[in-house]
C-alpha atoms as a PDB file:
ATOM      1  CA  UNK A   1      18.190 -41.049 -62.988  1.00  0.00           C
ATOM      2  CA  UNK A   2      14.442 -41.221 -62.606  1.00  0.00           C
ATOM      3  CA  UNK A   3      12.067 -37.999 -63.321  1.00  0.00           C
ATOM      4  CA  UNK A   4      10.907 -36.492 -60.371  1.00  0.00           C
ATOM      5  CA  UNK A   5       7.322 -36.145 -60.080  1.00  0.00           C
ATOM      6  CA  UNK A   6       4.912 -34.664 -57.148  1.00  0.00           C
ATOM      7  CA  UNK A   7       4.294 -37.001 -54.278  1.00  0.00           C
ATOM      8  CA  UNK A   8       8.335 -38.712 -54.177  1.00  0.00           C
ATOM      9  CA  UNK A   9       9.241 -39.180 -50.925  1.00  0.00           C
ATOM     10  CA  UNK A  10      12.538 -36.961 -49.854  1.00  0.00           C
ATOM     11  CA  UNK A  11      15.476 -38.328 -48.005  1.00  0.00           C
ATOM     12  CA  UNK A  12      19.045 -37.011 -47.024  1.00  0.00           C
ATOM     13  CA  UNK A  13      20.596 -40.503 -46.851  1.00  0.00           C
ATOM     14  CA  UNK A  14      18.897 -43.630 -48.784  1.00  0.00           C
ATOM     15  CA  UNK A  15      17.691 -45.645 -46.153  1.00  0.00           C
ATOM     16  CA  UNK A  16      16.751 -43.616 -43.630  1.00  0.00           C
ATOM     17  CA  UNK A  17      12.750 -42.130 -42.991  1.00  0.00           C
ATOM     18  CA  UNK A  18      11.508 -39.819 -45.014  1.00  0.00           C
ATOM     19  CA  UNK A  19      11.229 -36.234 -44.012  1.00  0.00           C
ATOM     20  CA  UNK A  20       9.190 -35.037 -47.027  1.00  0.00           C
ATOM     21  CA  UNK A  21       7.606 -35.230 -49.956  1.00  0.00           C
ATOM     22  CA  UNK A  22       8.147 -33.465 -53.248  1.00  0.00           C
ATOM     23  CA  UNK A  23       5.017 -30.656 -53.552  1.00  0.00           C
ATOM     24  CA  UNK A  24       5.663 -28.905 -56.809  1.00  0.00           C
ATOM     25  CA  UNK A  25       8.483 -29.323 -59.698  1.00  0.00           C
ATOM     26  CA  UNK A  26       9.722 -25.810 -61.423  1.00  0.00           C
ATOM     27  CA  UNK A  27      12.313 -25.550 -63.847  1.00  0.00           C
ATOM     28  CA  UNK A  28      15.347 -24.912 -61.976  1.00  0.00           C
ATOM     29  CA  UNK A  29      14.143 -26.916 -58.687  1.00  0.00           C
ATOM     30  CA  UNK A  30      11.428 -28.480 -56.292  1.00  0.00           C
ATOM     31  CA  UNK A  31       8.983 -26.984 -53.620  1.00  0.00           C
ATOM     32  CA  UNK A  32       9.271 -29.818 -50.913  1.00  0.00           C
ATOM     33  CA  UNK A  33       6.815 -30.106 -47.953  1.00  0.00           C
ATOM     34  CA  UNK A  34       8.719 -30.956 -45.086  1.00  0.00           C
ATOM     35  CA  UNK A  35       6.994 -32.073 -41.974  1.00  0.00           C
ATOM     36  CA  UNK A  36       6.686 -29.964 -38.891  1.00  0.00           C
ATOM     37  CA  UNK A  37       8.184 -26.911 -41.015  1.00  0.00           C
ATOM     38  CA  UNK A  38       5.858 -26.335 -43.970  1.00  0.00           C
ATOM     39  CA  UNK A  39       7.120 -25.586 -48.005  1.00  0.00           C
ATOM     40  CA  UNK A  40      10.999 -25.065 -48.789  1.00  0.00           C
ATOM     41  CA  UNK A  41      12.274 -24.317 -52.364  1.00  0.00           C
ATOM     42  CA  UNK A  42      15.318 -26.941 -52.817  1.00  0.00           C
ATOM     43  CA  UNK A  43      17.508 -26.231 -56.387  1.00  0.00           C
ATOM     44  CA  UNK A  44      17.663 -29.364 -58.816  1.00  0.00           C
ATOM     45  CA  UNK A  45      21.837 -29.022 -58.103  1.00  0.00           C
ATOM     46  CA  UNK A  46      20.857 -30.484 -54.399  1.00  0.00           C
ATOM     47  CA  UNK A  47      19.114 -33.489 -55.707  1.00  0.00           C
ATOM     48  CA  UNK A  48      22.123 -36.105 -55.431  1.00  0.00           C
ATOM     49  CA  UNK A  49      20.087 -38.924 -56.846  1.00  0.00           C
ATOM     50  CA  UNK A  50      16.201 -40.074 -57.723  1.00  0.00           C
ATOM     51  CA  UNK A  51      14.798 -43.878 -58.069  1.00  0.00           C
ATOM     52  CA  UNK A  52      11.706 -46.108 -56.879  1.00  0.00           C
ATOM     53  CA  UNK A  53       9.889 -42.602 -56.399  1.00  0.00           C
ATOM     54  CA  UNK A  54      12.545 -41.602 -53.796  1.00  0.00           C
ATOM     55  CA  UNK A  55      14.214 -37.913 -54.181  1.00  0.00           C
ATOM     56  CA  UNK A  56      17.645 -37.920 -52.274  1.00  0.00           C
ATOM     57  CA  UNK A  57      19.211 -34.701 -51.470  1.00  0.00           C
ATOM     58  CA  UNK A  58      22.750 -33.583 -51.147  1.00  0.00           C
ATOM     59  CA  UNK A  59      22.928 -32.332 -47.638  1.00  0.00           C
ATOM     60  CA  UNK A  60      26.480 -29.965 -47.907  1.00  0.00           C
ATOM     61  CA  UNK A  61      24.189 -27.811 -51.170  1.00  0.00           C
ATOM     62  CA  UNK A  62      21.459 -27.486 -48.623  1.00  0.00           C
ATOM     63  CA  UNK A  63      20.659 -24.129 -46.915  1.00  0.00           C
ATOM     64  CA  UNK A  64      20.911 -23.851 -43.077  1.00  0.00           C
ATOM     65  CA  UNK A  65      17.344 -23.289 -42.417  1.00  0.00           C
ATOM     66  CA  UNK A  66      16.330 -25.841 -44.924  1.00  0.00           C
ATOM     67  CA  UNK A  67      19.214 -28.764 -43.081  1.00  0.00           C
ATOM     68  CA  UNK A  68      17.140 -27.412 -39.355  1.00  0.00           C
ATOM     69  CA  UNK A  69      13.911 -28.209 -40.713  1.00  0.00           C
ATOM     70  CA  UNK A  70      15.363 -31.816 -41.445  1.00  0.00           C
ATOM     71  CA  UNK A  71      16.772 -32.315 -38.473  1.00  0.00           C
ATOM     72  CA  UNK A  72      13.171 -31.304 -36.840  1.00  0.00           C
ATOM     73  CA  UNK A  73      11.462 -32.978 -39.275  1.00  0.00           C
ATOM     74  CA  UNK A  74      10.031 -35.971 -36.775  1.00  0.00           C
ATOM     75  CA  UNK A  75      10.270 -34.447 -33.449  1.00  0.00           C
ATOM     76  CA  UNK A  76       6.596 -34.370 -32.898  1.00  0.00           C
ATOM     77  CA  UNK A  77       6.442 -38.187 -33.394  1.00  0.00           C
ATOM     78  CA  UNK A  78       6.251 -40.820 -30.205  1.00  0.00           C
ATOM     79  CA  UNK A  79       9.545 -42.130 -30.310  1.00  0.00           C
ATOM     80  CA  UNK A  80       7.861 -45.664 -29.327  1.00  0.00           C
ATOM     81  CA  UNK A  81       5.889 -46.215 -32.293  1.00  0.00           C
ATOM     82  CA  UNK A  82       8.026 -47.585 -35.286  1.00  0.00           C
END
């Protein structure tokens, strides 16, 4: 598995859009920015896999509040602009 470093995209499935990016690394996990929802603390036991600079998270060790924010994540966006 790749080291993680600040700035990795973050993704619940590979292939799908990014919903973050990795702010921070600590020892036991990562401070991702997610957008629309601001700075969540994710432990490195969620992190399923990491390659080409791409973080991909476990979604049944994620938090409820963290798996909202996801979901959320590209609300904002115009649905008619790829």
């Amino acid at each position: 598995m790749e080291a993680i470093a600040e700035g990795f995209d973050v993704f619940v499935h590979d292939g799908e859009k990014a919903f973050g990016a990795v702010r921070r690394l600590h020892a036991h996990g990562i401070t991702v920015y997610i957008e629309n929802a601001g700075d969540f603390e994710v432990p490195l036991s969620a992190v399923k896999d990491v390659h080409d600079e791409k973080v991909v998270l476990d979604s049944g060790k994620l938090e409820a509040g963290l798996k909202e924010a996801i979901r959320r994540a590209h609300s904002g966006e115009d649905p008619r602009i790829p």
